[in-house]
PDB file of N, CA and C in Angstrom:
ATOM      1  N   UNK A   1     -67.846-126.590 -34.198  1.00  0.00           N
ATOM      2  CA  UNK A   1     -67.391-126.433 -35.555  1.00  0.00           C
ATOM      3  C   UNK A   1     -68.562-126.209 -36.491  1.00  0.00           C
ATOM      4  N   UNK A   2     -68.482-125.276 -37.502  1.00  0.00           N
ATOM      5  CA  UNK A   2     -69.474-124.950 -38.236  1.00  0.00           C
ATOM      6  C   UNK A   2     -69.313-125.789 -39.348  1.00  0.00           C
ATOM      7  N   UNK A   3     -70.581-126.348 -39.724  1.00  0.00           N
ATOM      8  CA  UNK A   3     -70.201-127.091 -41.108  1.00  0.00           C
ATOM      9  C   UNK A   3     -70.440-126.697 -42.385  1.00  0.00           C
ATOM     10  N   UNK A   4     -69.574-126.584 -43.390  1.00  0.00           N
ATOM     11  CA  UNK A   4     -69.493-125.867 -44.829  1.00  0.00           C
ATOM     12  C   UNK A   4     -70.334-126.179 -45.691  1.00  0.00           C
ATOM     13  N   UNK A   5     -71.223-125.484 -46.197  1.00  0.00           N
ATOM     14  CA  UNK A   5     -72.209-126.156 -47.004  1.00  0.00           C
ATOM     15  C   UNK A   5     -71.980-125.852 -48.493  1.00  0.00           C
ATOM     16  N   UNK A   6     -72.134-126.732 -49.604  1.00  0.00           N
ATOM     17  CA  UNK A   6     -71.323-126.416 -50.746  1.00  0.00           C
ATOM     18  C   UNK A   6     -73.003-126.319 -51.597  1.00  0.00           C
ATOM     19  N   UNK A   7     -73.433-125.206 -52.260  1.00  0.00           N
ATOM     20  CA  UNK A   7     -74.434-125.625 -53.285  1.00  0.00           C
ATOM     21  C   UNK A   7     -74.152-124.919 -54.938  1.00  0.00           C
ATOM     22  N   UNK A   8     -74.607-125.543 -55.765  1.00  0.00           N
ATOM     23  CA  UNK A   8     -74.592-125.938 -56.998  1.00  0.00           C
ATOM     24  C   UNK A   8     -75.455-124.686 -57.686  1.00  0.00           C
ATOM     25  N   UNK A   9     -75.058-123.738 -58.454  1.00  0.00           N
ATOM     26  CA  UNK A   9     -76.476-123.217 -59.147  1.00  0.00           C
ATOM     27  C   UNK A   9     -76.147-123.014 -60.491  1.00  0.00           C
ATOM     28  N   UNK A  10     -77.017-123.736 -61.252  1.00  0.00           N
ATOM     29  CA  UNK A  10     -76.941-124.062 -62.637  1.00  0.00           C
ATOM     30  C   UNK A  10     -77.517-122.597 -63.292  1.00  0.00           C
ATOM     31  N   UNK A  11     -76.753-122.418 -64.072  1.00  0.00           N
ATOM     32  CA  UNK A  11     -77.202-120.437 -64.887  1.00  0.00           C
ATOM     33  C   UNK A  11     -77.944-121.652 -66.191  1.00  0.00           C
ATOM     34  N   UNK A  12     -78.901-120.735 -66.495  1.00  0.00           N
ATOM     35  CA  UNK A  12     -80.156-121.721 -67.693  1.00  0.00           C
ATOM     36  C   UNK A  12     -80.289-120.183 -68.322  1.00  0.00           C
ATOM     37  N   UNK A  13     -80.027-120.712 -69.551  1.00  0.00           N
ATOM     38  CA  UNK A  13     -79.696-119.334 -70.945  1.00  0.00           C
ATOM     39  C   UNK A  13     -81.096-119.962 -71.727  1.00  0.00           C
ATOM     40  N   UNK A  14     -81.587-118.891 -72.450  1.00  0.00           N
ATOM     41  CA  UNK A  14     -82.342-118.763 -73.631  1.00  0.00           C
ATOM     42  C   UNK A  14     -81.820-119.814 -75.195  1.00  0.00           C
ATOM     43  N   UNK A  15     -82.676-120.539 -75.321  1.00  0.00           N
ATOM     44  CA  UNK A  15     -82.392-121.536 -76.217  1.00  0.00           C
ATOM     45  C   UNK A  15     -81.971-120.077 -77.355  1.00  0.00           C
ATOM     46  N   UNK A  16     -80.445-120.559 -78.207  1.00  0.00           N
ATOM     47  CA  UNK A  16     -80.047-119.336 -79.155  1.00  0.00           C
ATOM     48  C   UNK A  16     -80.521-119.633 -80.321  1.00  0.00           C
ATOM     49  N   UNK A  17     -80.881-120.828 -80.634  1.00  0.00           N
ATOM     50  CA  UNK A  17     -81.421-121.271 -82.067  1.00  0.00           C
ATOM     51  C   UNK A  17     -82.171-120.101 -82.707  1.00  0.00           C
ATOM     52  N   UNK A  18     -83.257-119.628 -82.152  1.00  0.00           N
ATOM     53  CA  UNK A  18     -84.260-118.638 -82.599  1.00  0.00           C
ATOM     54  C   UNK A  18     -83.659-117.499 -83.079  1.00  0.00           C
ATOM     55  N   UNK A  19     -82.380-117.238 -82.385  1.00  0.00           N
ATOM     56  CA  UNK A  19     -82.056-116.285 -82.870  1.00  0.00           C
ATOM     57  C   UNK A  19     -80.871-116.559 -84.183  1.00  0.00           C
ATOM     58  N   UNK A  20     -80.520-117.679 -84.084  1.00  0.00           N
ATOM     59  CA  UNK A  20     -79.916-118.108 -85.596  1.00  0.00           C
ATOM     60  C   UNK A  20     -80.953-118.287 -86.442  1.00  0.00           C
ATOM     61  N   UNK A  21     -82.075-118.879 -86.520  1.00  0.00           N
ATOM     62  CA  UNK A  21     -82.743-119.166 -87.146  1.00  0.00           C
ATOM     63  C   UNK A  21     -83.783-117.927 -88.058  1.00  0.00           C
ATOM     64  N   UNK A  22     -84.061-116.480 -87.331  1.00  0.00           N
ATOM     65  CA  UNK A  22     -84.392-115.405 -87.183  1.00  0.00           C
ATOM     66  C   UNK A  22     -82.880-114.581 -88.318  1.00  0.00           C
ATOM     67  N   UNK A  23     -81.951-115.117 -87.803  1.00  0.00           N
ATOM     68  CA  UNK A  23     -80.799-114.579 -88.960  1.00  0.00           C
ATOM     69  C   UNK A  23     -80.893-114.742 -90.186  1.00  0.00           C
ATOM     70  N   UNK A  24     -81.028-116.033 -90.524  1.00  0.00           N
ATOM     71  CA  UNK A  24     -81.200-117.221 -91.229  1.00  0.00           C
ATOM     72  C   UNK A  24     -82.412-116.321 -92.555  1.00  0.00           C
ATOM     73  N   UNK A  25     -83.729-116.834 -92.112  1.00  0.00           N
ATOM     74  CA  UNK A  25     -84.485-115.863 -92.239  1.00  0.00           C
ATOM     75  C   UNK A  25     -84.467-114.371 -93.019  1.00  0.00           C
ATOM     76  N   UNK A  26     -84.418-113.624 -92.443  1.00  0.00           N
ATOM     77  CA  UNK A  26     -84.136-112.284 -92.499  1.00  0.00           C
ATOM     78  C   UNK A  26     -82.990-112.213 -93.780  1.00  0.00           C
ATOM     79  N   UNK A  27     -82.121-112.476 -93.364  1.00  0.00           N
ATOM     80  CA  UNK A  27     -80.788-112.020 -94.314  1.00  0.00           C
ATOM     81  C   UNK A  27     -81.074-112.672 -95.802  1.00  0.00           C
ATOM     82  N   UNK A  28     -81.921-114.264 -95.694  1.00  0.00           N
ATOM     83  CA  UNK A  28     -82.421-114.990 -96.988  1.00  0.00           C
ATOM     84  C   UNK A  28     -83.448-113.760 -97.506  1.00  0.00           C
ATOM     85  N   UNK A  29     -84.569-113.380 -97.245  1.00  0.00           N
ATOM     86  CA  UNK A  29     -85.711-112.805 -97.645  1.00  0.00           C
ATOM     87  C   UNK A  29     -85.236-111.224 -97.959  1.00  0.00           C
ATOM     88  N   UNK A  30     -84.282-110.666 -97.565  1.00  0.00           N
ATOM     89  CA  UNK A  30     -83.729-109.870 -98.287  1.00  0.00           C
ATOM     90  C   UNK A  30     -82.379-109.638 -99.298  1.00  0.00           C
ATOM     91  N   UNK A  31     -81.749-110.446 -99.310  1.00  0.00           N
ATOM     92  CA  UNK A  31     -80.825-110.973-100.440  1.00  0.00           C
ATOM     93  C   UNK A  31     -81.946-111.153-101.646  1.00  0.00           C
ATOM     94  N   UNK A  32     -83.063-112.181-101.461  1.00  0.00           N
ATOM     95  CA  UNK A  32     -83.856-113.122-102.294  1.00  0.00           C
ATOM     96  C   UNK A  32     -84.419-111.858-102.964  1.00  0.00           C
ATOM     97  N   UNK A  33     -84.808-110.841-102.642  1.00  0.00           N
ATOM     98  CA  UNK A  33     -85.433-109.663-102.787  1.00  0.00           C
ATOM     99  C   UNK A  33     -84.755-108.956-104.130  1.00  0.00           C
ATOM    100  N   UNK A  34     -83.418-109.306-103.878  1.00  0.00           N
ATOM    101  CA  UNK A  34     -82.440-108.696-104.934  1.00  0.00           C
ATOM    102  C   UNK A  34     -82.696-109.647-105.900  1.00  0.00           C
ATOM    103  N   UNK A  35     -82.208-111.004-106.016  1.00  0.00           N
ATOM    104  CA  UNK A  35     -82.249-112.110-106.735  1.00  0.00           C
ATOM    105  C   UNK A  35     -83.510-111.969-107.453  1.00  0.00           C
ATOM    106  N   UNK A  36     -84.847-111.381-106.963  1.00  0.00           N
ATOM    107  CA  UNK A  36     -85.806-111.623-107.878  1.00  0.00           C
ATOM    108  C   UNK A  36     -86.388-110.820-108.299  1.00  0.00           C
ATOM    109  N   UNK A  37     -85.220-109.356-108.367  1.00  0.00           N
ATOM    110  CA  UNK A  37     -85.800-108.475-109.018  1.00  0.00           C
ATOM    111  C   UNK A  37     -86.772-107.168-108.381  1.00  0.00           C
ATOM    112  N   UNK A  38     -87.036-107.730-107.089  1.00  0.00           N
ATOM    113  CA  UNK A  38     -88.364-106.768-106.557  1.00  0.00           C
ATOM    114  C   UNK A  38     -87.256-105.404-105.914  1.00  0.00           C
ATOM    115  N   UNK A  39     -86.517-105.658-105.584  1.00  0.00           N
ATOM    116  CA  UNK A  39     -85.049-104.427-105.870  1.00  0.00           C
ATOM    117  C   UNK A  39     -83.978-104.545-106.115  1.00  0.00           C
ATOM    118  N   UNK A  40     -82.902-103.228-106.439  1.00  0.00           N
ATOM    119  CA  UNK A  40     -81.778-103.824-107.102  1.00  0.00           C
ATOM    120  C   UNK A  40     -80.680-103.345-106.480  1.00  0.00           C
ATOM    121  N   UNK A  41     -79.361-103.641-106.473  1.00  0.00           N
ATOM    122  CA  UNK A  41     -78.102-103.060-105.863  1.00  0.00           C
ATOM    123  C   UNK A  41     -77.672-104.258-104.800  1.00  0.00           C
ATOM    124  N   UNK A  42     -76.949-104.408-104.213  1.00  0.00           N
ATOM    125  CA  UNK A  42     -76.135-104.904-103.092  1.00  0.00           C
ATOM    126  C   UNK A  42     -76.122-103.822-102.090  1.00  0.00           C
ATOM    127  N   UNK A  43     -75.376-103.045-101.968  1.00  0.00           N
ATOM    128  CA  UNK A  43     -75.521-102.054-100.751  1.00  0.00           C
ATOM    129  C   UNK A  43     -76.088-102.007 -99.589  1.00  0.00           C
ATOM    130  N   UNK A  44     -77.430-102.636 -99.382  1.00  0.00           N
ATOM    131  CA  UNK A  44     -78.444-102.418 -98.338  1.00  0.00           C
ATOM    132  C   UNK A  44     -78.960-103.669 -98.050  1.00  0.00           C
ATOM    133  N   UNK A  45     -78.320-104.878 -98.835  1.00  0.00           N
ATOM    134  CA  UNK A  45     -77.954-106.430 -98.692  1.00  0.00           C
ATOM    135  C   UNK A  45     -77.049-106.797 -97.828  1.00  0.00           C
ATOM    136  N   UNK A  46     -75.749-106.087 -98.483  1.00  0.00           N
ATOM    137  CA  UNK A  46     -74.596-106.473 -97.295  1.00  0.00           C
ATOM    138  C   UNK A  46     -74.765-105.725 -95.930  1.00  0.00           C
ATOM    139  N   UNK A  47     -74.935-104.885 -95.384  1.00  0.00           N
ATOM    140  CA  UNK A  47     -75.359-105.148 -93.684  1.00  0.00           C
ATOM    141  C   UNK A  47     -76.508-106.214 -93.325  1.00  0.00           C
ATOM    142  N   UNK A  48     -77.122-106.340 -94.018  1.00  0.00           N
ATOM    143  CA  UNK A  48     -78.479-107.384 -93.460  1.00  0.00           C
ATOM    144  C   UNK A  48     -77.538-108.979 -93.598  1.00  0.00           C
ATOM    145  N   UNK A  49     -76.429-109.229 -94.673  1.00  0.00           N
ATOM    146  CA  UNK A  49     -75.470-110.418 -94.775  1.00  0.00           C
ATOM    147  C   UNK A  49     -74.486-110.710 -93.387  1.00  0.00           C
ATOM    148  N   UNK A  50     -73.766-109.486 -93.186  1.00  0.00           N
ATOM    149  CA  UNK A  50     -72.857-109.431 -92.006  1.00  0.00           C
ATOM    150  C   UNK A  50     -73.318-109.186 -91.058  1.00  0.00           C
ATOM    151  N   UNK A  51     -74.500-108.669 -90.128  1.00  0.00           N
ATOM    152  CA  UNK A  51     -75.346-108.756 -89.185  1.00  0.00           C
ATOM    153  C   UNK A  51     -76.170-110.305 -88.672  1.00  0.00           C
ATOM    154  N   UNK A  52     -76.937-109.829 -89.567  1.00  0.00           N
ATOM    155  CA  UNK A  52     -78.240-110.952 -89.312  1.00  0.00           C
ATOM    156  C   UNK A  52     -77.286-112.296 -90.109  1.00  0.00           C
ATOM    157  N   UNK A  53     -76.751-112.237 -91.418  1.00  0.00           N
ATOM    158  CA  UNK A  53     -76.657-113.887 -91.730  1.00  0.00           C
ATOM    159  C   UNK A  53     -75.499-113.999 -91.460  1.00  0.00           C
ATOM    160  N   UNK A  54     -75.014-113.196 -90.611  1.00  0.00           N
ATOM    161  CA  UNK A  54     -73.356-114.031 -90.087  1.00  0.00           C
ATOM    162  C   UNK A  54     -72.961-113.821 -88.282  1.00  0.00           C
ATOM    163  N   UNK A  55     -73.221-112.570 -87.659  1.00  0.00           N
ATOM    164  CA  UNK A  55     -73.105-112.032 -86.364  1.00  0.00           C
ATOM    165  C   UNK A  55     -73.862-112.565 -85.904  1.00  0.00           C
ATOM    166  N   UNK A  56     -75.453-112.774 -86.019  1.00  0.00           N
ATOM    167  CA  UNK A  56     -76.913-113.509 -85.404  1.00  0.00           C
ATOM    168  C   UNK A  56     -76.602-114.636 -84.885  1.00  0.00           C
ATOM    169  N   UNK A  57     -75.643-115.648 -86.209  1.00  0.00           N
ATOM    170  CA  UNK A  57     -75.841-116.737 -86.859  1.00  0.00           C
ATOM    171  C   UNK A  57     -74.139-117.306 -85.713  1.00  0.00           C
ATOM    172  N   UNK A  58     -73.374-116.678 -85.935  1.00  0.00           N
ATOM    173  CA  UNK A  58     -72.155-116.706 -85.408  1.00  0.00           C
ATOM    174  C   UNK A  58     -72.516-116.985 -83.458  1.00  0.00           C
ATOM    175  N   UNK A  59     -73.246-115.753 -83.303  1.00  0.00           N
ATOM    176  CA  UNK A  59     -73.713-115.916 -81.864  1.00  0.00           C
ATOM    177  C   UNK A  59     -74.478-117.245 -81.262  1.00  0.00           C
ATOM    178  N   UNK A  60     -75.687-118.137 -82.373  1.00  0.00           N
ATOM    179  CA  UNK A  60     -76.030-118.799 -82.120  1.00  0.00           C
ATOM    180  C   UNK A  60     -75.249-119.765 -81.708  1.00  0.00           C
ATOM    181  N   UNK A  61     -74.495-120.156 -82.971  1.00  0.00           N
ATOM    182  CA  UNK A  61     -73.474-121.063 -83.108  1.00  0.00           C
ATOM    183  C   UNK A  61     -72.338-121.428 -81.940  1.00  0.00           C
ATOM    184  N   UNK A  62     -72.094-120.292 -81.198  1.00  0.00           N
ATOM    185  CA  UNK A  62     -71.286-120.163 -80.420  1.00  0.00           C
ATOM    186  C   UNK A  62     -72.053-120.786 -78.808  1.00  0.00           C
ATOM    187  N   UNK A  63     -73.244-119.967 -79.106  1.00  0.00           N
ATOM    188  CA  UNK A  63     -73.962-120.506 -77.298  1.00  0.00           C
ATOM    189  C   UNK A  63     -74.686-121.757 -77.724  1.00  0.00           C
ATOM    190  N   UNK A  64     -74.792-122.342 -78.946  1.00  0.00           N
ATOM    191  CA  UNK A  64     -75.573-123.681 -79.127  1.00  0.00           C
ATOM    192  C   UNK A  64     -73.966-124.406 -79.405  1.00  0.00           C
ATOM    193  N   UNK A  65     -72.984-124.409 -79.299  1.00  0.00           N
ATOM    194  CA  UNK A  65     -71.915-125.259 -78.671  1.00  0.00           C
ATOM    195  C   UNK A  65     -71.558-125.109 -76.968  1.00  0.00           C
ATOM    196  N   UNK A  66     -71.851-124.360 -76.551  1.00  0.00           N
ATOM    197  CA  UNK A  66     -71.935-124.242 -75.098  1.00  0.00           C
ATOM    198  C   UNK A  66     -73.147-125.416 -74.093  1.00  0.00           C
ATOM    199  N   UNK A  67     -73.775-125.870 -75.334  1.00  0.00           N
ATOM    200  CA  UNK A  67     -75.403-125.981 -74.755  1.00  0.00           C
ATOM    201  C   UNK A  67     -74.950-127.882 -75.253  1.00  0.00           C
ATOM    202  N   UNK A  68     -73.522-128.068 -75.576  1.00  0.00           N
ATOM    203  CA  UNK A  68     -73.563-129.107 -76.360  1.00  0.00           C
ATOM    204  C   UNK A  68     -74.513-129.824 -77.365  1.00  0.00           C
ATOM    205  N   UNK A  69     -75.233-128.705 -78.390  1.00  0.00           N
ATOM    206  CA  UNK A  69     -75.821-128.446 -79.483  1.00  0.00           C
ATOM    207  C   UNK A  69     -75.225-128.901 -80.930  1.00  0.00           C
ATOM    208  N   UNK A  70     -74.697-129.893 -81.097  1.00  0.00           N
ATOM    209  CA  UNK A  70     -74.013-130.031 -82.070  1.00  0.00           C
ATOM    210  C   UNK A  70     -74.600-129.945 -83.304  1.00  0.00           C
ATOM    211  N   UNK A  71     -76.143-130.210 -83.319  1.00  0.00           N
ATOM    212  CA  UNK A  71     -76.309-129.643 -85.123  1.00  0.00           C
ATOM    213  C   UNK A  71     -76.312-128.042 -85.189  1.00  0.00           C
ATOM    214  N   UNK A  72     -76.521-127.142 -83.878  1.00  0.00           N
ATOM    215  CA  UNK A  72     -77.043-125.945 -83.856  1.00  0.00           C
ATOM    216  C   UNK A  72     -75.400-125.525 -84.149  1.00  0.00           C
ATOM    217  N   UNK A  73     -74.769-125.547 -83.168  1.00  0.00           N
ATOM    218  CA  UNK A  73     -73.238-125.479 -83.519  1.00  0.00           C
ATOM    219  C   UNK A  73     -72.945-125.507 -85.178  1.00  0.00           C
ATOM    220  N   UNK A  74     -72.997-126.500 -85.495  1.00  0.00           N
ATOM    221  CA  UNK A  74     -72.294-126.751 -87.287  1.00  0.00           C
ATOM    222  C   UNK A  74     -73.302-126.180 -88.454  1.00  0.00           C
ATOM    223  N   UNK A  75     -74.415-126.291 -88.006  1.00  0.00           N
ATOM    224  CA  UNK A  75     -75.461-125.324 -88.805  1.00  0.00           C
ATOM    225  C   UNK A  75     -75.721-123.841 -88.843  1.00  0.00           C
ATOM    226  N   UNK A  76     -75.551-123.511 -87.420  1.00  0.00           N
ATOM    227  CA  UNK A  76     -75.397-121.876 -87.789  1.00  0.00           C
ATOM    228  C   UNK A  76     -73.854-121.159 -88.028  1.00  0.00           C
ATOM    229  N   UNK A  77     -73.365-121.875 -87.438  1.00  0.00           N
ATOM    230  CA  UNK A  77     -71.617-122.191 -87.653  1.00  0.00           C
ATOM    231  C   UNK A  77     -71.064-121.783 -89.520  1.00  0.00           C
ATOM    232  N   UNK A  78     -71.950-122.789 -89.906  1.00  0.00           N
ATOM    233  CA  UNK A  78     -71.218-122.760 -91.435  1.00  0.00           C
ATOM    234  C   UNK A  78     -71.935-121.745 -92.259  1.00  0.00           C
ATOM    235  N   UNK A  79     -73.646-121.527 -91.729  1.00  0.00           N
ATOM    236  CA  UNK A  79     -73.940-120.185 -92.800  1.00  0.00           C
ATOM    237  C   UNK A  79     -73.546-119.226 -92.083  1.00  0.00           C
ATOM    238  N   UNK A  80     -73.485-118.951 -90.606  1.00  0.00           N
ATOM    239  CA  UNK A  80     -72.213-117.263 -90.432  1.00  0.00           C
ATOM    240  C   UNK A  80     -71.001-117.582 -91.244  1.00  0.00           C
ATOM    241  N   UNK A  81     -70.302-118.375 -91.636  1.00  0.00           N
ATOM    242  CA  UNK A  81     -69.323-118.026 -92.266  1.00  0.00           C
ATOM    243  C   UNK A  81     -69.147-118.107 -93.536  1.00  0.00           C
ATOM    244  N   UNK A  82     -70.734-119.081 -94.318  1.00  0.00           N
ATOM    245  CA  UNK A  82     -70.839-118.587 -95.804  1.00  0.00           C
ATOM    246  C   UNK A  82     -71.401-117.046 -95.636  1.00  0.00           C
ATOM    247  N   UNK A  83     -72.382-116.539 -95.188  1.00  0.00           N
ATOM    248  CA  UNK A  83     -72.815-115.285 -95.448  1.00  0.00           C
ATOM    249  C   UNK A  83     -71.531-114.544 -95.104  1.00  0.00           C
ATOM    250  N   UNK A  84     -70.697-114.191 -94.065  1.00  0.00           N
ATOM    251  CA  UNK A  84     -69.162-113.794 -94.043  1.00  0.00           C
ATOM    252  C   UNK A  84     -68.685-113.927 -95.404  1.00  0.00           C
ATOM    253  N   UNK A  85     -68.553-114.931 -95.897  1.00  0.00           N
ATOM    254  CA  UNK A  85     -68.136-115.057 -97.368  1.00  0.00           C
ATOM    255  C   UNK A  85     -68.761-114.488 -98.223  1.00  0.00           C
ATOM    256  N   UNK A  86     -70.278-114.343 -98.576  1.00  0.00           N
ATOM    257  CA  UNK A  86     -70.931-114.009 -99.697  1.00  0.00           C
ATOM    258  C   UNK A  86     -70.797-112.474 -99.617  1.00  0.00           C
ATOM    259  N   UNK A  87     -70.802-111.975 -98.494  1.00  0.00           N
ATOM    260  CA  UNK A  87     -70.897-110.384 -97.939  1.00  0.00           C
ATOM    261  C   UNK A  87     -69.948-109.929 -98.811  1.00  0.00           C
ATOM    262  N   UNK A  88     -68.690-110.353 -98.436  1.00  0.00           N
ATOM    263  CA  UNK A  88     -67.221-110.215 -98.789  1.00  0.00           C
ATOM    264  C   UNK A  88     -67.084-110.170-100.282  1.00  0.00           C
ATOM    265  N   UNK A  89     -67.454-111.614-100.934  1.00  0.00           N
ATOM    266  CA  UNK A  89     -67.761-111.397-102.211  1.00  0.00           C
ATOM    267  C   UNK A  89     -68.162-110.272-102.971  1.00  0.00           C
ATOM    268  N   UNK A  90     -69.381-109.697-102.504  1.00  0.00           N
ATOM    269  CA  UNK A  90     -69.614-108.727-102.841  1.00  0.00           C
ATOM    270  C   UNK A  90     -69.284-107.182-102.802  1.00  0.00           C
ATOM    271  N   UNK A  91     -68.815-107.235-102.047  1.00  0.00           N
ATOM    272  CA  UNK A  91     -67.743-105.879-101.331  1.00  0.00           C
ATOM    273  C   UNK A  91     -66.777-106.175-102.514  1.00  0.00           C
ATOM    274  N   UNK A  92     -66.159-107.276-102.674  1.00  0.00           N
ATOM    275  CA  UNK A  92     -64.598-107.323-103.748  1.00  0.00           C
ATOM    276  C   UNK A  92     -65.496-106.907-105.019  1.00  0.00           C
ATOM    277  N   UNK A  93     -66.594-107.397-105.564  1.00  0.00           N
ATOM    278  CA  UNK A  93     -67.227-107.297-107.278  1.00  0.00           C
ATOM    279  C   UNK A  93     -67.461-105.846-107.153  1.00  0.00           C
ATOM    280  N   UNK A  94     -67.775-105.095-105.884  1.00  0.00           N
ATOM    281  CA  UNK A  94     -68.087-103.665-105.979  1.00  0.00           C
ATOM    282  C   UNK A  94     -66.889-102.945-105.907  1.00  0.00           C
ATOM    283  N   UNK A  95     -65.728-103.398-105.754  1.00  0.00           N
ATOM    284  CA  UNK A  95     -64.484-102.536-105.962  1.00  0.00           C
ATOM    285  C   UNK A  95     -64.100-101.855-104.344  1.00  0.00           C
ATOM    286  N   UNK A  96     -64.793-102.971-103.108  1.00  0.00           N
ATOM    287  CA  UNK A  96     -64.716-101.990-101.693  1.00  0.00           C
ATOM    288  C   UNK A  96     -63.058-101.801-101.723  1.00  0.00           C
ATOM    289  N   UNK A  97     -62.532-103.227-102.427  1.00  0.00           N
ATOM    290  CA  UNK A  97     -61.080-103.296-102.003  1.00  0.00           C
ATOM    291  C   UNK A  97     -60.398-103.135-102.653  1.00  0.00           C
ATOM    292  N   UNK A  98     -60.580-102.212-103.631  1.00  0.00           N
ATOM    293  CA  UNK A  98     -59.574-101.834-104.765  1.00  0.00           C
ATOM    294  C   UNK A  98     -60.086-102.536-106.406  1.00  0.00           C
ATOM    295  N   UNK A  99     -59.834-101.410-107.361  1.00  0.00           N
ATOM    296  CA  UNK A  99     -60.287-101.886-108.714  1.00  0.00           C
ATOM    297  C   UNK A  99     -59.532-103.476-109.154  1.00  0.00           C
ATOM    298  N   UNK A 100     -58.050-103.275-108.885  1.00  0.00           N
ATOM    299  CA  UNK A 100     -57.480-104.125-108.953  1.00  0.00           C
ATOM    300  C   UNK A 100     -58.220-105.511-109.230  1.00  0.00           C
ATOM    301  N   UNK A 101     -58.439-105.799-107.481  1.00  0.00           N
ATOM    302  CA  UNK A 101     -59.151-107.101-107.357  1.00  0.00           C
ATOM    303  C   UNK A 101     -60.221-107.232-107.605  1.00  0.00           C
ATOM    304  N   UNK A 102     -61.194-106.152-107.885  1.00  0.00           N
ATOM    305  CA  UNK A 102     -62.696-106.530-108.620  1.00  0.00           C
ATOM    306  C   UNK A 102     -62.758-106.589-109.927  1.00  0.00           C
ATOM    307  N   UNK A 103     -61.466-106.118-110.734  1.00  0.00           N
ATOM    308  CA  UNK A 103     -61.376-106.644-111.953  1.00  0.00           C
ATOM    309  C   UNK A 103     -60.911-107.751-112.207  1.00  0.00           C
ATOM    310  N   UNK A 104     -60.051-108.534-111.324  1.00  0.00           N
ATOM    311  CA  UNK A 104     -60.109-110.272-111.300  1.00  0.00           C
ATOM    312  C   UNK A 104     -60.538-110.720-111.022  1.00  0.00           C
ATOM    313  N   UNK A 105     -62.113-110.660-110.797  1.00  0.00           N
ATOM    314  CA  UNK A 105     -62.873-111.085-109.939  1.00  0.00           C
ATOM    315  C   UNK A 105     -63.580-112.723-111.523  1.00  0.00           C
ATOM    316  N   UNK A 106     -63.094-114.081-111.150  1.00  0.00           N
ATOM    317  CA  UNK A 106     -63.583-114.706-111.703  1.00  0.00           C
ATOM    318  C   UNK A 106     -64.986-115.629-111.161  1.00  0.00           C
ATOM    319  N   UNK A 107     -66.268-115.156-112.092  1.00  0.00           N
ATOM    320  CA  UNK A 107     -67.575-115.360-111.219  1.00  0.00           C
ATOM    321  C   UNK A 107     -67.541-117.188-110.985  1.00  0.00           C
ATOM    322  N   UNK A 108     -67.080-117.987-111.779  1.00  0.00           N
ATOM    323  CA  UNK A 108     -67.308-119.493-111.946  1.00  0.00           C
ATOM    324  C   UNK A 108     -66.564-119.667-110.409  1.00  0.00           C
ATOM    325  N   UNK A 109     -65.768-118.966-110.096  1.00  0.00           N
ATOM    326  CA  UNK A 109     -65.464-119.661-108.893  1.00  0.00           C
ATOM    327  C   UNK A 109     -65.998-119.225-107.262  1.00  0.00           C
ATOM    328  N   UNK A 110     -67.281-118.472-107.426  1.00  0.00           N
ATOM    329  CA  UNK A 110     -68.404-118.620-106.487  1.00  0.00           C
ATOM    330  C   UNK A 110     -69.470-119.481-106.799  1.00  0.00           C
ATOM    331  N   UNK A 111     -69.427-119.564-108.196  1.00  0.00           N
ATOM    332  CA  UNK A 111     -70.119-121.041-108.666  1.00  0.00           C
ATOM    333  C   UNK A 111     -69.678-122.185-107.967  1.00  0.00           C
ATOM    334  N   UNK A 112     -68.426-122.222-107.520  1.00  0.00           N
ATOM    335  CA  UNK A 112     -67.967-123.788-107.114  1.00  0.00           C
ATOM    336  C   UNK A 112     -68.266-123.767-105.659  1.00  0.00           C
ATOM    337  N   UNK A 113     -67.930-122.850-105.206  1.00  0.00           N
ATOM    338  CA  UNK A 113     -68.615-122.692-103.729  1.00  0.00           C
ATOM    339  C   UNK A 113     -70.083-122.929-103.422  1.00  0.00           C
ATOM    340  N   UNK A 114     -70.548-122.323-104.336  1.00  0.00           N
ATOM    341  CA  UNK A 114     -72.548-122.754-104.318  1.00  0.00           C
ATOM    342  C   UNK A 114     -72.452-123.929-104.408  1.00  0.00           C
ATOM    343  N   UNK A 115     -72.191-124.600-105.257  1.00  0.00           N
ATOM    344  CA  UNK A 115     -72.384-125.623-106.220  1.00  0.00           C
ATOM    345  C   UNK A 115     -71.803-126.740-104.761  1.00  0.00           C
ATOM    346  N   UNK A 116     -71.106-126.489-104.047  1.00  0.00           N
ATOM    347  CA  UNK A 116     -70.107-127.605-102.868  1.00  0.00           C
ATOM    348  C   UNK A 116     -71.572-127.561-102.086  1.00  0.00           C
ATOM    349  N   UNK A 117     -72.155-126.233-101.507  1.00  0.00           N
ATOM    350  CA  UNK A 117     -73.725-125.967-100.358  1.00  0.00           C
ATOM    351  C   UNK A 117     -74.061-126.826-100.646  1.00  0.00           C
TER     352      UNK A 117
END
C-alpha cells in the first residue's frame, strides 16, 4: 500500500500597504497642488482621486484584510471611499451629471463631511 502524503504550501503576497500608502501620497500632493494655487481646475485631479486615492487604496484595503490587517483594512478602506466621494463631489459641482444637480449643489454640506475626518 502506498502511503498518501498530504503537504501544506502557504502562497506569501507582497505586504499591500505600500501601495495604499503610495495612493495616499500621490493623490494628496496633487489635489494639494490645486488647493494651493500652484495649478488650477479639477479635471486632471479627478483621475489621480479615483485611481491612486481610491482603486490603489481600495486594493490595499482589500489584500490588508486578507492578511488579517485590521488597521490597514479600515485605513485604506475609508480614504478609497472618501476620495470615491470627493472625486464624485466634484464631477456633480462641474455639472458631469447634469446642470440640474450642480446647481443644488449645497457647499456646507461637504463641510460636514470634512469636518466628521
Amino acid at each position: 500500500m502506498e502511503k498518501i502524503q498530504t503537504e501544506n504550501v502557504k502562497i506569501v503576497n507582497a505586504d499591500p500597504s505600500a501601495m495604499g500608502l503610495f495612493g495616499l501620497a500621490m493623490v494628496t500632493l496633487v489635489a494639494s497642488s490645486q488647493k494651493l494655487g500652484l495649478t488650477q481646475g479639477l479635471s486632471f485631479v479627478i483621475p489621480w482621486a479615483i485611481f491612486l486615492g481610491a482603486f490603489a487604496q481600495l486594493f490595499a484595503c482589500i489584500n490588508d484584510s486578507k492578511r488579517n490587517n485590521t488597521f490597514g483594512t479600515t485605513a485604506f478602506g475609508a480614504y478609497a471611499f472618501f476620495w470615491m466621494g470627493v472625486a464624485t463631489s466634484w464631477m456633480i459641482n462641474m455639472g458631469v451629471f447634469g446642470q440640474a444637480l450642480a446647481s443644488s449643489v449645497d457647499t456646507k454640506q461637504l463641510g460636514f463631511a470634512f469636518w466628521d475626518i
